[in-house]
C-alpha atoms as a PDB file:
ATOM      1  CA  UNK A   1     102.026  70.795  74.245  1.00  0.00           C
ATOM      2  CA  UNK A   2     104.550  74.066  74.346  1.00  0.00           C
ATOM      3  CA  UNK A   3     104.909  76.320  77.759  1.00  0.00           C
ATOM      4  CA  UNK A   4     106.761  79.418  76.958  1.00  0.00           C
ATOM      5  CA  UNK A   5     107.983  81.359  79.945  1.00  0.00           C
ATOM      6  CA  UNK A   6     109.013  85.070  79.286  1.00  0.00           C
ATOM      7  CA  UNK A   7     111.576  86.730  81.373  1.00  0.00           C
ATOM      8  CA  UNK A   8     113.065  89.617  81.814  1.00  0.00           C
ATOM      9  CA  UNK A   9     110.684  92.912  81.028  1.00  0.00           C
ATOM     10  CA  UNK A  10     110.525  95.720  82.997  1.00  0.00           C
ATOM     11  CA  UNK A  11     110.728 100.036  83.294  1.00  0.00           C
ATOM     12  CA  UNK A  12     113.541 101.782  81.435  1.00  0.00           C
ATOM     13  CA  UNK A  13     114.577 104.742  81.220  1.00  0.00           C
ATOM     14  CA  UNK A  14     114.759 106.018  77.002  1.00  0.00           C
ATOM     15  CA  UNK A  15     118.311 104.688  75.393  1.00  0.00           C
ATOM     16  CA  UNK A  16     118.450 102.088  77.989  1.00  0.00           C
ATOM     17  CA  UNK A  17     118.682  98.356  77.725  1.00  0.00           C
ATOM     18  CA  UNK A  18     116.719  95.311  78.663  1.00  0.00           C
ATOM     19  CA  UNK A  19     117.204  91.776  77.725  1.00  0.00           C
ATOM     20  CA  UNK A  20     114.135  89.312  77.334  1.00  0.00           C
ATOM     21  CA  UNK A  21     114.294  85.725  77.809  1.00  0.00           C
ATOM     22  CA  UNK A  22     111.862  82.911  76.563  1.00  0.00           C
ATOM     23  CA  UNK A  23     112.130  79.701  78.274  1.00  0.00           C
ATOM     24  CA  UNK A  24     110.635  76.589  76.346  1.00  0.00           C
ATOM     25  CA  UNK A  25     108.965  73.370  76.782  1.00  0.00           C
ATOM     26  CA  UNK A  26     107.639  70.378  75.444  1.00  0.00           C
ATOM     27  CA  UNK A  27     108.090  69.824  71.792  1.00  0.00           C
ATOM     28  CA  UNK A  28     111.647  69.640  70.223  1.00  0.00           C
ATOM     29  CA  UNK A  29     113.065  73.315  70.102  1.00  0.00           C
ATOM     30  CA  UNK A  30     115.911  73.078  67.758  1.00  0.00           C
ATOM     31  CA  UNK A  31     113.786  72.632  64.731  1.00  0.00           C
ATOM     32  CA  UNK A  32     111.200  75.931  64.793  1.00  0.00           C
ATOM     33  CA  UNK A  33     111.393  79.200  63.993  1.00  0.00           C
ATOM     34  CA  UNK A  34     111.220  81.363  67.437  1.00  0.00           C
ATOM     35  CA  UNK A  35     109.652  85.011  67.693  1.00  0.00           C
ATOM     36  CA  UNK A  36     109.280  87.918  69.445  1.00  0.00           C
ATOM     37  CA  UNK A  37     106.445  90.428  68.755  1.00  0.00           C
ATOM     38  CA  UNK A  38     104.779  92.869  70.994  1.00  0.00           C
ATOM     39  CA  UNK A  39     101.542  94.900  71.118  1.00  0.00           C
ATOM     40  CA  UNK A  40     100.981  98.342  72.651  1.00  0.00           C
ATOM     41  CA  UNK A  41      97.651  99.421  73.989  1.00  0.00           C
ATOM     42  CA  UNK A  42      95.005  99.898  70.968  1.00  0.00           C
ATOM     43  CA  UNK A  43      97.296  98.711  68.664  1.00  0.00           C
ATOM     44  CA  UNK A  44      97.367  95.517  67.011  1.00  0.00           C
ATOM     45  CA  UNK A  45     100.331  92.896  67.296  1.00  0.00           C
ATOM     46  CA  UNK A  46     103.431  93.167  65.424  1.00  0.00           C
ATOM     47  CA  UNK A  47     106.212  90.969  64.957  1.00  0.00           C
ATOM     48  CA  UNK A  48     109.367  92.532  66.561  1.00  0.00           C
ATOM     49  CA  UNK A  49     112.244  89.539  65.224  1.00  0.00           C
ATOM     50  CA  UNK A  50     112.516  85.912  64.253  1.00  0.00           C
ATOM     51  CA  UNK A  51     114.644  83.652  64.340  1.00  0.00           C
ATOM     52  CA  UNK A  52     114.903  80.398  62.034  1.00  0.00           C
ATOM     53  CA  UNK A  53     115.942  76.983  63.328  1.00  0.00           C
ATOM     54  CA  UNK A  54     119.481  77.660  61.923  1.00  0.00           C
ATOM     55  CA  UNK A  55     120.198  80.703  63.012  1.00  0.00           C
ATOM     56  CA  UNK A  56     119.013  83.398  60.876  1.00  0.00           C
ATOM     57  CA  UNK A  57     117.461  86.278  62.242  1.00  0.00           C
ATOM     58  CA  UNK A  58     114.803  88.647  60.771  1.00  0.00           C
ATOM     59  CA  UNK A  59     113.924  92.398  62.328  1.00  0.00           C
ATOM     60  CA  UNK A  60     110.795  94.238  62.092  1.00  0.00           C
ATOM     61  CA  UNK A  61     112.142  98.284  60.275  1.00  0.00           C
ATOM     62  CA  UNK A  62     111.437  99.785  63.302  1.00  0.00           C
ATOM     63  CA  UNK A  63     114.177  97.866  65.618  1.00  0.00           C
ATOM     64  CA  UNK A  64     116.345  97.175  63.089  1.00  0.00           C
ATOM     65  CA  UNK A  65     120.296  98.164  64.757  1.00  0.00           C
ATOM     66  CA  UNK A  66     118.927  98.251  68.119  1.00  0.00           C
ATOM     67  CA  UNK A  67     117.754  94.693  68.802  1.00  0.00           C
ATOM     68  CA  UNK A  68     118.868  91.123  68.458  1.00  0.00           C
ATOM     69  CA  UNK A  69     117.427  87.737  68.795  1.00  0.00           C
ATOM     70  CA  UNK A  70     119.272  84.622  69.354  1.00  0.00           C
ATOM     71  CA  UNK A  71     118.812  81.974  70.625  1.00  0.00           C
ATOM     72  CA  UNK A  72     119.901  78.514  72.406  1.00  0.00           C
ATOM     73  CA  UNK A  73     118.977  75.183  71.728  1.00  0.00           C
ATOM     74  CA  UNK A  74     120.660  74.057  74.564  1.00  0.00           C
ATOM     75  CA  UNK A  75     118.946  75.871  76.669  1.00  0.00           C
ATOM     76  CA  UNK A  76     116.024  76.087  74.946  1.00  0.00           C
ATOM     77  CA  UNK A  77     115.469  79.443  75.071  1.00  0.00           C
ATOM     78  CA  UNK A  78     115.488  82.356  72.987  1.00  0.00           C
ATOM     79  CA  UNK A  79     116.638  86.213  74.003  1.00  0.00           C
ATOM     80  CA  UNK A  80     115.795  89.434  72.409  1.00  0.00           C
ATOM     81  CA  UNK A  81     118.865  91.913  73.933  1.00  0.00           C
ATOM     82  CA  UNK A  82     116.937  95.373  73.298  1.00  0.00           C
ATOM     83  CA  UNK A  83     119.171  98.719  73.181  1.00  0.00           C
ATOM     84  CA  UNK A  84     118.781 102.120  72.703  1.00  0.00           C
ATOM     85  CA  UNK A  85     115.094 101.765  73.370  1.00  0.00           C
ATOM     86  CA  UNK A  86     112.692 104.459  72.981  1.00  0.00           C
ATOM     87  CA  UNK A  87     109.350 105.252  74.592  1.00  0.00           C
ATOM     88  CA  UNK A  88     107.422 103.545  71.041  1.00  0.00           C
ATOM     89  CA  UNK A  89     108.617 100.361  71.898  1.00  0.00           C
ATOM     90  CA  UNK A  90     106.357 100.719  75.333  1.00  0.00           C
ATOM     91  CA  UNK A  91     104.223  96.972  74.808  1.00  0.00           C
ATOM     92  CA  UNK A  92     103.811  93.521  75.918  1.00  0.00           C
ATOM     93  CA  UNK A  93     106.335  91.477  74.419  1.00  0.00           C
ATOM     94  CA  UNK A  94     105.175  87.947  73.776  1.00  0.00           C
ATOM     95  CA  UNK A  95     107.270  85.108  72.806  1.00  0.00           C
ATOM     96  CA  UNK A  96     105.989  83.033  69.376  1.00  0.00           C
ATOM     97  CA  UNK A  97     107.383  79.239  69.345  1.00  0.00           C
ATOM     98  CA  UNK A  98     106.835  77.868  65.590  1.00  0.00           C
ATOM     99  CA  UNK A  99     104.357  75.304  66.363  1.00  0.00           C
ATOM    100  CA  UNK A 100     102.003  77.914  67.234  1.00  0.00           C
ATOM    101  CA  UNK A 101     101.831  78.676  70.712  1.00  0.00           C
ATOM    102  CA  UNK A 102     102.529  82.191  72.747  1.00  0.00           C
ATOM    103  CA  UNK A 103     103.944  82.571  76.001  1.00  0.00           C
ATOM    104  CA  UNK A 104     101.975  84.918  78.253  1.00  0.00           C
ATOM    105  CA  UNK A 105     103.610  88.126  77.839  1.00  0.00           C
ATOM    106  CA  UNK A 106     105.859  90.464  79.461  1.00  0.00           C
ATOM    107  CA  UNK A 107     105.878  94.140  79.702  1.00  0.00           C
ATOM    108  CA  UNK A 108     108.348  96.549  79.058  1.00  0.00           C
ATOM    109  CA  UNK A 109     108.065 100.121  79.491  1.00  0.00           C
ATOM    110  CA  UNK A 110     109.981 102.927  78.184  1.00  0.00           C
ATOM    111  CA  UNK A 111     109.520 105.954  80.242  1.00  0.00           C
ATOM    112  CA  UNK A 112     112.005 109.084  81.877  1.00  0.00           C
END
């Protein structure tokens, strides 16, 4: 069994910053791919970013320059550091650990 623990959401102001943290436990870290996707009300989810076990990172077009996932294994926990955010990327960002489980959300919000 996985527990992911998001971190770190919150209300921005547009071209602000916000960093999100996803705390894991349970099964070995190190070895899965870790994600971030998010869903906005009526629409369906969407991956945001992964990140593979060794490092390499993959970025949904529409965040592409403005976000970055990393993570630590260390730690095991993964970050997306989100900048120069706009008012579309308004959702509830869950955290996706490999082995198929979700953490239980956290919202950001994009707003003047």
């Amino acid at each position: 069994q996985v527990q992911l623990v998001e971190s770190g959401g919150g209300l921005v102001q547009p071209g602000g910053s916000l960093r999100l943290s996803c705390a894991a436990s349970g099964r070995i870290f190190s070895i899965y791919t870790m994600g971030w996707y998010r869903q906005a009300p009526g629409k369906e989810r969407e991956l945001v970013a992964h990140i593979t076990s060794g490092g390499t990172p993959n970025y949904a077009e529409a965040v592409k320059g403005r976000f970055t996932i990393s993570r630590d294994n260390d730690k095991n926990t993964v970050y997306l550091q989100m900048n120069s955010l706009k008012p579309e990327d308004t959702a509830m960002y869950y955290c996706h650990h490999g082995g198929g489980y979700w953490g239980q959300g956290t919202q950001v919000t994009v707003s003047s």
